[in-house]
PDB file of N, CA and C in Angstrom:
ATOM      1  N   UNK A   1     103.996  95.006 114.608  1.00  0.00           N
ATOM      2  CA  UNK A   1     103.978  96.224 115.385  1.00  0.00           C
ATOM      3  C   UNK A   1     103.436  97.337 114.495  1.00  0.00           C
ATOM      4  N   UNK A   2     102.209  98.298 115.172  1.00  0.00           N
ATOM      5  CA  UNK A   2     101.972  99.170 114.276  1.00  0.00           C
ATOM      6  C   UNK A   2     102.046 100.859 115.229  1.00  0.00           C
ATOM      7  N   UNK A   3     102.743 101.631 114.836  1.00  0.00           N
ATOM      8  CA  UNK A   3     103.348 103.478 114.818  1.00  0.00           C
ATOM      9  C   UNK A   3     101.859 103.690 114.995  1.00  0.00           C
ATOM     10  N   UNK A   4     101.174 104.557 115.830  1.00  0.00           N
ATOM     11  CA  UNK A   4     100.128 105.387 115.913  1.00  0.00           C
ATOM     12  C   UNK A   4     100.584 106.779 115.885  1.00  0.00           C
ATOM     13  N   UNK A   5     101.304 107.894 115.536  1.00  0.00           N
ATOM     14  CA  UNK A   5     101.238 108.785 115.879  1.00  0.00           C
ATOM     15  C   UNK A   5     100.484 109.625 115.978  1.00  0.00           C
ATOM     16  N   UNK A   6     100.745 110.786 117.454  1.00  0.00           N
ATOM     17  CA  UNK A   6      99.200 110.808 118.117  1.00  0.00           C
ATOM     18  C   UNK A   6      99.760 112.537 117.881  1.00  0.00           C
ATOM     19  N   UNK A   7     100.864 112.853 118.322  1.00  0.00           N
ATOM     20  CA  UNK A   7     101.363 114.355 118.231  1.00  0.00           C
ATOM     21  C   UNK A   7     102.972 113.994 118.260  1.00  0.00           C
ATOM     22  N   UNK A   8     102.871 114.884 116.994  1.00  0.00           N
ATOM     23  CA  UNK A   8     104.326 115.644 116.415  1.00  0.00           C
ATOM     24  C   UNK A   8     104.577 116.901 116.413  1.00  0.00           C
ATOM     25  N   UNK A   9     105.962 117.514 117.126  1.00  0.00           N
ATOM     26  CA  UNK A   9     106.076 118.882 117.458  1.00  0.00           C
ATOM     27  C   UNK A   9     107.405 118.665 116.686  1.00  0.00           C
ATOM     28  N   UNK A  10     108.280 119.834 116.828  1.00  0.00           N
ATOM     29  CA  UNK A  10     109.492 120.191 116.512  1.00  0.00           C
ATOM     30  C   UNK A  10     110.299 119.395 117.252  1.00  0.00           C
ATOM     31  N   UNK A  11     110.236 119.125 118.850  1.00  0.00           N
ATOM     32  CA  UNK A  11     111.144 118.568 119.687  1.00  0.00           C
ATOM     33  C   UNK A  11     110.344 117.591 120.494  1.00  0.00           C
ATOM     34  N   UNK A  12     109.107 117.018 119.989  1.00  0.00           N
ATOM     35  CA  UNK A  12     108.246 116.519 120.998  1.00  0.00           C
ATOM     36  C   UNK A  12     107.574 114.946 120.022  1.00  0.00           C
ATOM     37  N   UNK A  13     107.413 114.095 120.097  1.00  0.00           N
ATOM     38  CA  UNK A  13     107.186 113.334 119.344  1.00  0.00           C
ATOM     39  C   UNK A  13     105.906 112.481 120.308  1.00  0.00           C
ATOM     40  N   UNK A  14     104.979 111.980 120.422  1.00  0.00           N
ATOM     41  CA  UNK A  14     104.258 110.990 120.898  1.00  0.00           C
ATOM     42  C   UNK A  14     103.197 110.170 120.161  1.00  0.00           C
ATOM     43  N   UNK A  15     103.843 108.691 120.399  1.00  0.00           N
ATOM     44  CA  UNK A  15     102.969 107.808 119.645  1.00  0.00           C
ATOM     45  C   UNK A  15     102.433 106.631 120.832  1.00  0.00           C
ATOM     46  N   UNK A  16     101.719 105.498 119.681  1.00  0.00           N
ATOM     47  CA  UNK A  16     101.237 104.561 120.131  1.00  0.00           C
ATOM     48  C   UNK A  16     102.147 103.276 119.696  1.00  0.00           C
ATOM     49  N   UNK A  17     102.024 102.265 120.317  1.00  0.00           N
ATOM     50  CA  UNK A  17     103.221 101.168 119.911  1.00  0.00           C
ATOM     51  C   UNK A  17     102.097 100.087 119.918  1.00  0.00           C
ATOM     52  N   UNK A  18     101.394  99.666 118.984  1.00  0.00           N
ATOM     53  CA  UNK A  18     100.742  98.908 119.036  1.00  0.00           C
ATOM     54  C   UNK A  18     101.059  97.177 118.636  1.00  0.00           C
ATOM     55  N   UNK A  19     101.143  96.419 119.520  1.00  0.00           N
ATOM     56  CA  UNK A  19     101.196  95.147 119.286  1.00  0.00           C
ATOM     57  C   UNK A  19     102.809  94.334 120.218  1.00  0.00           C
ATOM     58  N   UNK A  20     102.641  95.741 121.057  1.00  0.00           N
ATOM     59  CA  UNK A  20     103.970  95.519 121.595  1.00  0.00           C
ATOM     60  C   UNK A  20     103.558  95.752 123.347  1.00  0.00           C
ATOM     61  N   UNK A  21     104.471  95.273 124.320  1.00  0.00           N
ATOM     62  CA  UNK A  21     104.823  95.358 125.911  1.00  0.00           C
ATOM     63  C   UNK A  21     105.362  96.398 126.313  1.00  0.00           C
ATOM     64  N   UNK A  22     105.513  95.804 127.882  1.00  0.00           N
ATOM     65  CA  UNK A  22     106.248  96.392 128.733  1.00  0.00           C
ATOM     66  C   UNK A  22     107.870  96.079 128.195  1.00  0.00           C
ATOM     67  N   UNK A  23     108.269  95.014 128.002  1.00  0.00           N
ATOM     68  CA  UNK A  23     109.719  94.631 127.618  1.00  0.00           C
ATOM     69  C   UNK A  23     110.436  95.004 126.508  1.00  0.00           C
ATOM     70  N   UNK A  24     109.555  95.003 124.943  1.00  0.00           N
ATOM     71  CA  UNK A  24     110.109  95.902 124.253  1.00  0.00           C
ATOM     72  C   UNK A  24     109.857  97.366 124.461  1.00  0.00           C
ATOM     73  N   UNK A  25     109.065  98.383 125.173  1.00  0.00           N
ATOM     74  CA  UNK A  25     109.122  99.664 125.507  1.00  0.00           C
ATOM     75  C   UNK A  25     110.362 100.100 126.490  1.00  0.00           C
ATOM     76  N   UNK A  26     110.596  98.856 127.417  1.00  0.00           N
ATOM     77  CA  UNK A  26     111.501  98.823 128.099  1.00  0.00           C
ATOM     78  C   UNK A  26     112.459  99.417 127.388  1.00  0.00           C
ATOM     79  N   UNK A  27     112.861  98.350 126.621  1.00  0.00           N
ATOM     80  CA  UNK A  27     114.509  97.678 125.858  1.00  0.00           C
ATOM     81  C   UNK A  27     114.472 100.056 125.030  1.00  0.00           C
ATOM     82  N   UNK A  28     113.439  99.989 124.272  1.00  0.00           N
ATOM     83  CA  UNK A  28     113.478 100.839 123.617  1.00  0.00           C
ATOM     84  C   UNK A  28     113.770 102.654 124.915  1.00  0.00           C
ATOM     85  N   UNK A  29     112.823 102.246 125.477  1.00  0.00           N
ATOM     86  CA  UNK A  29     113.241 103.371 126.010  1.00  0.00           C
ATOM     87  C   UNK A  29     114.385 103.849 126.937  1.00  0.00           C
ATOM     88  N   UNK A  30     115.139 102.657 127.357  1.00  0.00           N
ATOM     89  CA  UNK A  30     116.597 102.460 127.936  1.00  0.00           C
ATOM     90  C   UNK A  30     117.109 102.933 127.044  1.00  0.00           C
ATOM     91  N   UNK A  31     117.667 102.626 125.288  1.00  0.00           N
ATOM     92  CA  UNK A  31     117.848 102.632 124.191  1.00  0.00           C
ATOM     93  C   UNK A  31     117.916 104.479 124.151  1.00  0.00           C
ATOM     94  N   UNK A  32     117.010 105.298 124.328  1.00  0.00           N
ATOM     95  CA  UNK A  32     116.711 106.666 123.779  1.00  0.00           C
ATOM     96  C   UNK A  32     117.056 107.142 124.530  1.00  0.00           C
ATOM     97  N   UNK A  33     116.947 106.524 126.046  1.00  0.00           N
ATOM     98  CA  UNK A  33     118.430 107.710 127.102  1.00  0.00           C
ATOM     99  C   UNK A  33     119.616 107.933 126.976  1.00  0.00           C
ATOM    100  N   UNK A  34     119.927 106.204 125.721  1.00  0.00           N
ATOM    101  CA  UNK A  34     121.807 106.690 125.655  1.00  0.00           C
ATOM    102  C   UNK A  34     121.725 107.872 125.107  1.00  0.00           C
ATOM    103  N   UNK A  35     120.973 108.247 124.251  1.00  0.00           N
ATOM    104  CA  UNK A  35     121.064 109.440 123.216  1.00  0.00           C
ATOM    105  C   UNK A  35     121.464 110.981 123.700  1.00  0.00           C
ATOM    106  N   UNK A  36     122.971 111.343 124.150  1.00  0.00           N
ATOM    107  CA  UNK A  36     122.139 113.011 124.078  1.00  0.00           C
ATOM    108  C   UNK A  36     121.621 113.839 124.323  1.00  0.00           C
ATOM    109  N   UNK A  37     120.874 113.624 123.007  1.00  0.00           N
ATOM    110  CA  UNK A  37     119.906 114.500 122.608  1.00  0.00           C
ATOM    111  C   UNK A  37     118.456 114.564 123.217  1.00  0.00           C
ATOM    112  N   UNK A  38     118.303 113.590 123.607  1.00  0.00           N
ATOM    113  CA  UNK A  38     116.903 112.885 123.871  1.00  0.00           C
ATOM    114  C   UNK A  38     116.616 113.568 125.614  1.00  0.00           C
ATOM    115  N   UNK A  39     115.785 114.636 125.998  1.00  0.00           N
ATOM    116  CA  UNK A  39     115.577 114.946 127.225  1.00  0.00           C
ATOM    117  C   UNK A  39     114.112 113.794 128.102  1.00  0.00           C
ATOM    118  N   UNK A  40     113.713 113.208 127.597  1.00  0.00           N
ATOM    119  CA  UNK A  40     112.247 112.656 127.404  1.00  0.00           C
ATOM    120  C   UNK A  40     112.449 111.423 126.813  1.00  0.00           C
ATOM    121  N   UNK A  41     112.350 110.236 127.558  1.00  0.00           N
ATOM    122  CA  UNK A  41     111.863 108.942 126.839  1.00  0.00           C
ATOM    123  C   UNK A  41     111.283 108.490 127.951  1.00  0.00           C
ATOM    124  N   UNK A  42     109.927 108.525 128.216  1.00  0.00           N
ATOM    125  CA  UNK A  42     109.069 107.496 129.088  1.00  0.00           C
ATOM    126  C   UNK A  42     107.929 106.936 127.926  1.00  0.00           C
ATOM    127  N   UNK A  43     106.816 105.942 128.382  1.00  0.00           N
ATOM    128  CA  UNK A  43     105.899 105.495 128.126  1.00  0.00           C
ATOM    129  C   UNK A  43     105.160 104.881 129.190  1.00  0.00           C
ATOM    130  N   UNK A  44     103.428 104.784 129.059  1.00  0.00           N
ATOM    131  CA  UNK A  44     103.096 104.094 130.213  1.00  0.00           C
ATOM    132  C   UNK A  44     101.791 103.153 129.188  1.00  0.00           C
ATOM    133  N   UNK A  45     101.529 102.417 129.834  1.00  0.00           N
ATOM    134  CA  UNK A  45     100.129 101.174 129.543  1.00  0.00           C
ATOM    135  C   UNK A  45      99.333 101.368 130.499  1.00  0.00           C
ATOM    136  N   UNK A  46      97.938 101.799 129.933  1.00  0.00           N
ATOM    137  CA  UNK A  46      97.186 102.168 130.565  1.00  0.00           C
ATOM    138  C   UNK A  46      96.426 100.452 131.291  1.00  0.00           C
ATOM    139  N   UNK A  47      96.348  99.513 130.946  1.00  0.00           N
ATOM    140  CA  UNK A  47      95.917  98.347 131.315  1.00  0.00           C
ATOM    141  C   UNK A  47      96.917  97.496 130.838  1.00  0.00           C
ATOM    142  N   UNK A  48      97.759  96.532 131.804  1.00  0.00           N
ATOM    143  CA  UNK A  48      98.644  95.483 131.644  1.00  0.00           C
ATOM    144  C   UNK A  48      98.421  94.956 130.622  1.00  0.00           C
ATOM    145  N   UNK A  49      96.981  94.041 130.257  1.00  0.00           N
ATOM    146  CA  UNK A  49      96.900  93.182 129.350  1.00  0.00           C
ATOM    147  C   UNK A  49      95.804  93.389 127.808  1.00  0.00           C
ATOM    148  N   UNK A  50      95.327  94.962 128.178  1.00  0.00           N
ATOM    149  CA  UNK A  50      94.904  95.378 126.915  1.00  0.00           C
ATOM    150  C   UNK A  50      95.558  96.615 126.570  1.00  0.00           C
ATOM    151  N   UNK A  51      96.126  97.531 127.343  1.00  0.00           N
ATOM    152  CA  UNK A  51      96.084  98.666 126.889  1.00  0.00           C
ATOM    153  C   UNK A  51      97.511  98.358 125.801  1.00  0.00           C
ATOM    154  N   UNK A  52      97.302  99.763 125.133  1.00  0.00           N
ATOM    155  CA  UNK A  52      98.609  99.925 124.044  1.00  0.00           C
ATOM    156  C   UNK A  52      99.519 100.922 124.383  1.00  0.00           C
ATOM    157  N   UNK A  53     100.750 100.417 124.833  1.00  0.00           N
ATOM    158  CA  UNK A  53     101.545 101.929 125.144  1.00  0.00           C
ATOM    159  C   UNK A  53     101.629 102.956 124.344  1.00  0.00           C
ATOM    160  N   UNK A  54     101.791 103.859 124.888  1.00  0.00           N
ATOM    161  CA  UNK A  54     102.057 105.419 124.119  1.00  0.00           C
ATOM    162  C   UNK A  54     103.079 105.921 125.343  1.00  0.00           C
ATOM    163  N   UNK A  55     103.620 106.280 124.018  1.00  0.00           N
ATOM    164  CA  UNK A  55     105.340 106.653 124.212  1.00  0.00           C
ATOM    165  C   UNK A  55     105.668 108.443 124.146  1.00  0.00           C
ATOM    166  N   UNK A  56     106.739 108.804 125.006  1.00  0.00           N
ATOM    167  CA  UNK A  56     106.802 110.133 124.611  1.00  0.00           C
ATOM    168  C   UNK A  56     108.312 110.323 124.227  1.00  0.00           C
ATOM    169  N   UNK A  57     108.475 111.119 123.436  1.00  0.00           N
ATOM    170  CA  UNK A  57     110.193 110.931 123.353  1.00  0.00           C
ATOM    171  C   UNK A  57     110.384 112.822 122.922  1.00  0.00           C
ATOM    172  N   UNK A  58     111.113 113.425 123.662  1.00  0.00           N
ATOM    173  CA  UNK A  58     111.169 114.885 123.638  1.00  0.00           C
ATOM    174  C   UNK A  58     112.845 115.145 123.580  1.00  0.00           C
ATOM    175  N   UNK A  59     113.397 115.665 122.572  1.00  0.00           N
ATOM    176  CA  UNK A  59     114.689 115.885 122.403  1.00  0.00           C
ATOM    177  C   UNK A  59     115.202 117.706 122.297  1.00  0.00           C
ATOM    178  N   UNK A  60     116.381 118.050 122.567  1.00  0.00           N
ATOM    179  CA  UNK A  60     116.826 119.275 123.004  1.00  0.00           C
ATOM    180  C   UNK A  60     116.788 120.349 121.434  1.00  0.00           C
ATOM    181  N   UNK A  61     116.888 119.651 120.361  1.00  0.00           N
ATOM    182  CA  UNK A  61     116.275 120.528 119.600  1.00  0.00           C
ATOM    183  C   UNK A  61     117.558 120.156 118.688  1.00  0.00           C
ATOM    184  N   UNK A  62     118.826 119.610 118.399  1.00  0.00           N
ATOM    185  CA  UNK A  62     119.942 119.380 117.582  1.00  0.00           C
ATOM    186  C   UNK A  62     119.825 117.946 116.924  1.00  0.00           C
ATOM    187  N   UNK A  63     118.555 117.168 117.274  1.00  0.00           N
ATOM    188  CA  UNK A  63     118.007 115.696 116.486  1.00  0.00           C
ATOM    189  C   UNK A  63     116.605 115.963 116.811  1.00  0.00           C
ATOM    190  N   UNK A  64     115.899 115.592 115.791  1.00  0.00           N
ATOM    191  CA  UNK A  64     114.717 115.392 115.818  1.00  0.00           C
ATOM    192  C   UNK A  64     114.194 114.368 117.013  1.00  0.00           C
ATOM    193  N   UNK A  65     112.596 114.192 117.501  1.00  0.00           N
ATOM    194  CA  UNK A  65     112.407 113.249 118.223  1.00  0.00           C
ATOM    195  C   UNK A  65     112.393 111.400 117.502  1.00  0.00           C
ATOM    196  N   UNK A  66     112.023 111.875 116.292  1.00  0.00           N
ATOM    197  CA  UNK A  66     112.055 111.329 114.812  1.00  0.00           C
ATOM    198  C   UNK A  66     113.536 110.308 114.781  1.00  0.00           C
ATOM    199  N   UNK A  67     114.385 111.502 114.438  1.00  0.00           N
ATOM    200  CA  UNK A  67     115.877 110.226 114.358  1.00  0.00           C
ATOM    201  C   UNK A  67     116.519 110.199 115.538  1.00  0.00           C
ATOM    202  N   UNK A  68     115.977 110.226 117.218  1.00  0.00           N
ATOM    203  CA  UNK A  68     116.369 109.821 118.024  1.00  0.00           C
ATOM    204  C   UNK A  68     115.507 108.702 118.026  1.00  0.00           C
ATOM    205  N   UNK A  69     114.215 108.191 117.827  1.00  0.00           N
ATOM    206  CA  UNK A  69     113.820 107.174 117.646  1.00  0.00           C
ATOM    207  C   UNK A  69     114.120 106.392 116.624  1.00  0.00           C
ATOM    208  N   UNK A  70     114.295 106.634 115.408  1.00  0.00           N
ATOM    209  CA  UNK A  70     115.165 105.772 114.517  1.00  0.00           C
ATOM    210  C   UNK A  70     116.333 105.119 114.700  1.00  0.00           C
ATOM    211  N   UNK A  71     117.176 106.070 115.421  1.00  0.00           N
ATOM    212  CA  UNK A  71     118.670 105.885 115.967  1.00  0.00           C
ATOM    213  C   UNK A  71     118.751 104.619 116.798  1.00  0.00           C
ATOM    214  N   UNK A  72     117.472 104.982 118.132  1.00  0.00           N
ATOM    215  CA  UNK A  72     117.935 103.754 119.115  1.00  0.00           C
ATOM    216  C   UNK A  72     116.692 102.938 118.208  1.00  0.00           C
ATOM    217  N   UNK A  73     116.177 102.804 117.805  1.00  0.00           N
ATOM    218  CA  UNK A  73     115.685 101.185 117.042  1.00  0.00           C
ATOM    219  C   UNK A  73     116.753 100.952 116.328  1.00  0.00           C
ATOM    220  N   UNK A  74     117.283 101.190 115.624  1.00  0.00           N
ATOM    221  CA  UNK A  74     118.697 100.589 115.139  1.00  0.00           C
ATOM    222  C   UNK A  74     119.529  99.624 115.901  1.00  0.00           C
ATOM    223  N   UNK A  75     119.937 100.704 117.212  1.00  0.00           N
ATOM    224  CA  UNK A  75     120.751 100.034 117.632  1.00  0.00           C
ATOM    225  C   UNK A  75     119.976  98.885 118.719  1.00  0.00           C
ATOM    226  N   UNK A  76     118.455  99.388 119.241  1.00  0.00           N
ATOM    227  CA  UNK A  76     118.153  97.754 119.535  1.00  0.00           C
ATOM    228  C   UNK A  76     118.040  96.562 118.889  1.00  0.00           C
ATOM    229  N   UNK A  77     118.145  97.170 117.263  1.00  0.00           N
ATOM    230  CA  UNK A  77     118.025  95.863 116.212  1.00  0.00           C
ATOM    231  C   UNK A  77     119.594  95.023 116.553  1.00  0.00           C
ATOM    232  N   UNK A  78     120.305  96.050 116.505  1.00  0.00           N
ATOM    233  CA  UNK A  78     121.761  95.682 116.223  1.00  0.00           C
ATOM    234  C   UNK A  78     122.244  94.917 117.460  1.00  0.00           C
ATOM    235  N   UNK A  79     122.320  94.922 118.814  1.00  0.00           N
ATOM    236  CA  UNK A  79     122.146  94.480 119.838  1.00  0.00           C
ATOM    237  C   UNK A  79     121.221  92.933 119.707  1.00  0.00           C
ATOM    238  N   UNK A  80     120.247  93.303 119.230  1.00  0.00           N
ATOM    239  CA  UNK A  80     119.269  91.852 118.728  1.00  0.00           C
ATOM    240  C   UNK A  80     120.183  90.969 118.406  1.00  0.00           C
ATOM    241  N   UNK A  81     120.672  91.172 116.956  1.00  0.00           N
ATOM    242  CA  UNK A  81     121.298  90.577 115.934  1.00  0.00           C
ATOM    243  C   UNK A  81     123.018  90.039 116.657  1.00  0.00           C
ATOM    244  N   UNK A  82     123.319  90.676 117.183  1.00  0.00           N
ATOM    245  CA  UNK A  82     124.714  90.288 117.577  1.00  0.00           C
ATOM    246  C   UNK A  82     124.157  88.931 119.047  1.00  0.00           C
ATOM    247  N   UNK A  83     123.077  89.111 119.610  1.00  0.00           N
ATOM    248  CA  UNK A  83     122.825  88.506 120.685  1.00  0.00           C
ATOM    249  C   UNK A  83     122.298  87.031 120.076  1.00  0.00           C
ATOM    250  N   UNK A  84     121.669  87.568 118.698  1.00  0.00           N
ATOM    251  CA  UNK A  84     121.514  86.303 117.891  1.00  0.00           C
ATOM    252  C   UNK A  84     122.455  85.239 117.239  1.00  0.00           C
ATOM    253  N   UNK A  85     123.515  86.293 117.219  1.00  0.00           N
ATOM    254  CA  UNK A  85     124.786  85.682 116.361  1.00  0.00           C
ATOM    255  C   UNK A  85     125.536  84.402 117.435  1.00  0.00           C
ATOM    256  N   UNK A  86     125.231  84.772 118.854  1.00  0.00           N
ATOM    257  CA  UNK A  86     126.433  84.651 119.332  1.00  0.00           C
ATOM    258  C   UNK A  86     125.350  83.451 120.719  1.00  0.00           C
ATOM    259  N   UNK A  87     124.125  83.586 120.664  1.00  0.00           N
ATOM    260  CA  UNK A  87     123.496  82.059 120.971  1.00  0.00           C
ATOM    261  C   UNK A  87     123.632  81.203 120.057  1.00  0.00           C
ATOM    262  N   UNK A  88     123.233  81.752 119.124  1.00  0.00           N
ATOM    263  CA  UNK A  88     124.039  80.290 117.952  1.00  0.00           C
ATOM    264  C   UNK A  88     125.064  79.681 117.419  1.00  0.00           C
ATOM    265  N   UNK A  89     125.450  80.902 118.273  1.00  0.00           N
ATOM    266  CA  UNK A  89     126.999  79.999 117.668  1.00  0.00           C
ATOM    267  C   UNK A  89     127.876  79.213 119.033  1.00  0.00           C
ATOM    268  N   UNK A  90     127.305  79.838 120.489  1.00  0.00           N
ATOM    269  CA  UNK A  90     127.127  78.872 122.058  1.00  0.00           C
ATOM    270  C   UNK A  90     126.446  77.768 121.865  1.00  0.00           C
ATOM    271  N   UNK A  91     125.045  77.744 121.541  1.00  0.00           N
ATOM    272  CA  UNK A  91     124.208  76.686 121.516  1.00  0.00           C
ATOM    273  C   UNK A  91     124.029  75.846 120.955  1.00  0.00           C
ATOM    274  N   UNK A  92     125.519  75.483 119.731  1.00  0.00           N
ATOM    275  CA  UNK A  92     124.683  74.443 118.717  1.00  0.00           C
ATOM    276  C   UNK A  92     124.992  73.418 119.539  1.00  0.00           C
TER     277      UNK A  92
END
């Protein structure tokens, strides 16, 4: 996965998510509504099967757009990892 950032404001953040979907933008941008802080988490793909999403994430001004996106990648990692823990330990 590669960060394009396209514009950075004080409360306004928008990048590119390159090498990634609809399903992880999904997961992520579900992720940045728990937040708060976060007034703004959409993204769109301009073409299903080439385009690269670009993401917007706009927060109230008491977290950056920055560590509201850090925040929920965390916790989609963490969510990952426990979902990992716990097929393997159903499925052997």
């Amino acid at each position: 996965m590669e960060i394009n950032v396209i514009e950075e404001k004080k409360n306004r953040l928008s990048f590119e998510l390159k090498g990634q979907g609809n399903t992880f933008c999904n997961i992520l941008k579900d992720e940045l509504w728990n937040d708060k802080h976060v007034t703004v988490a959409t993204y769109t793909i301009k073409h299903p099967l080439l385009g690269i999403p670009f993401m917007i994430v706009e927060t109230d001004g008491h977290k950056s757009p920055k560590q509201a996106l850090e925040s929920a990648a965390e916790r989609v990692a963490d969510k990952a990892e426990k979902l990992r823990k716990e097929a393997k330990k159903e499925l052997k």
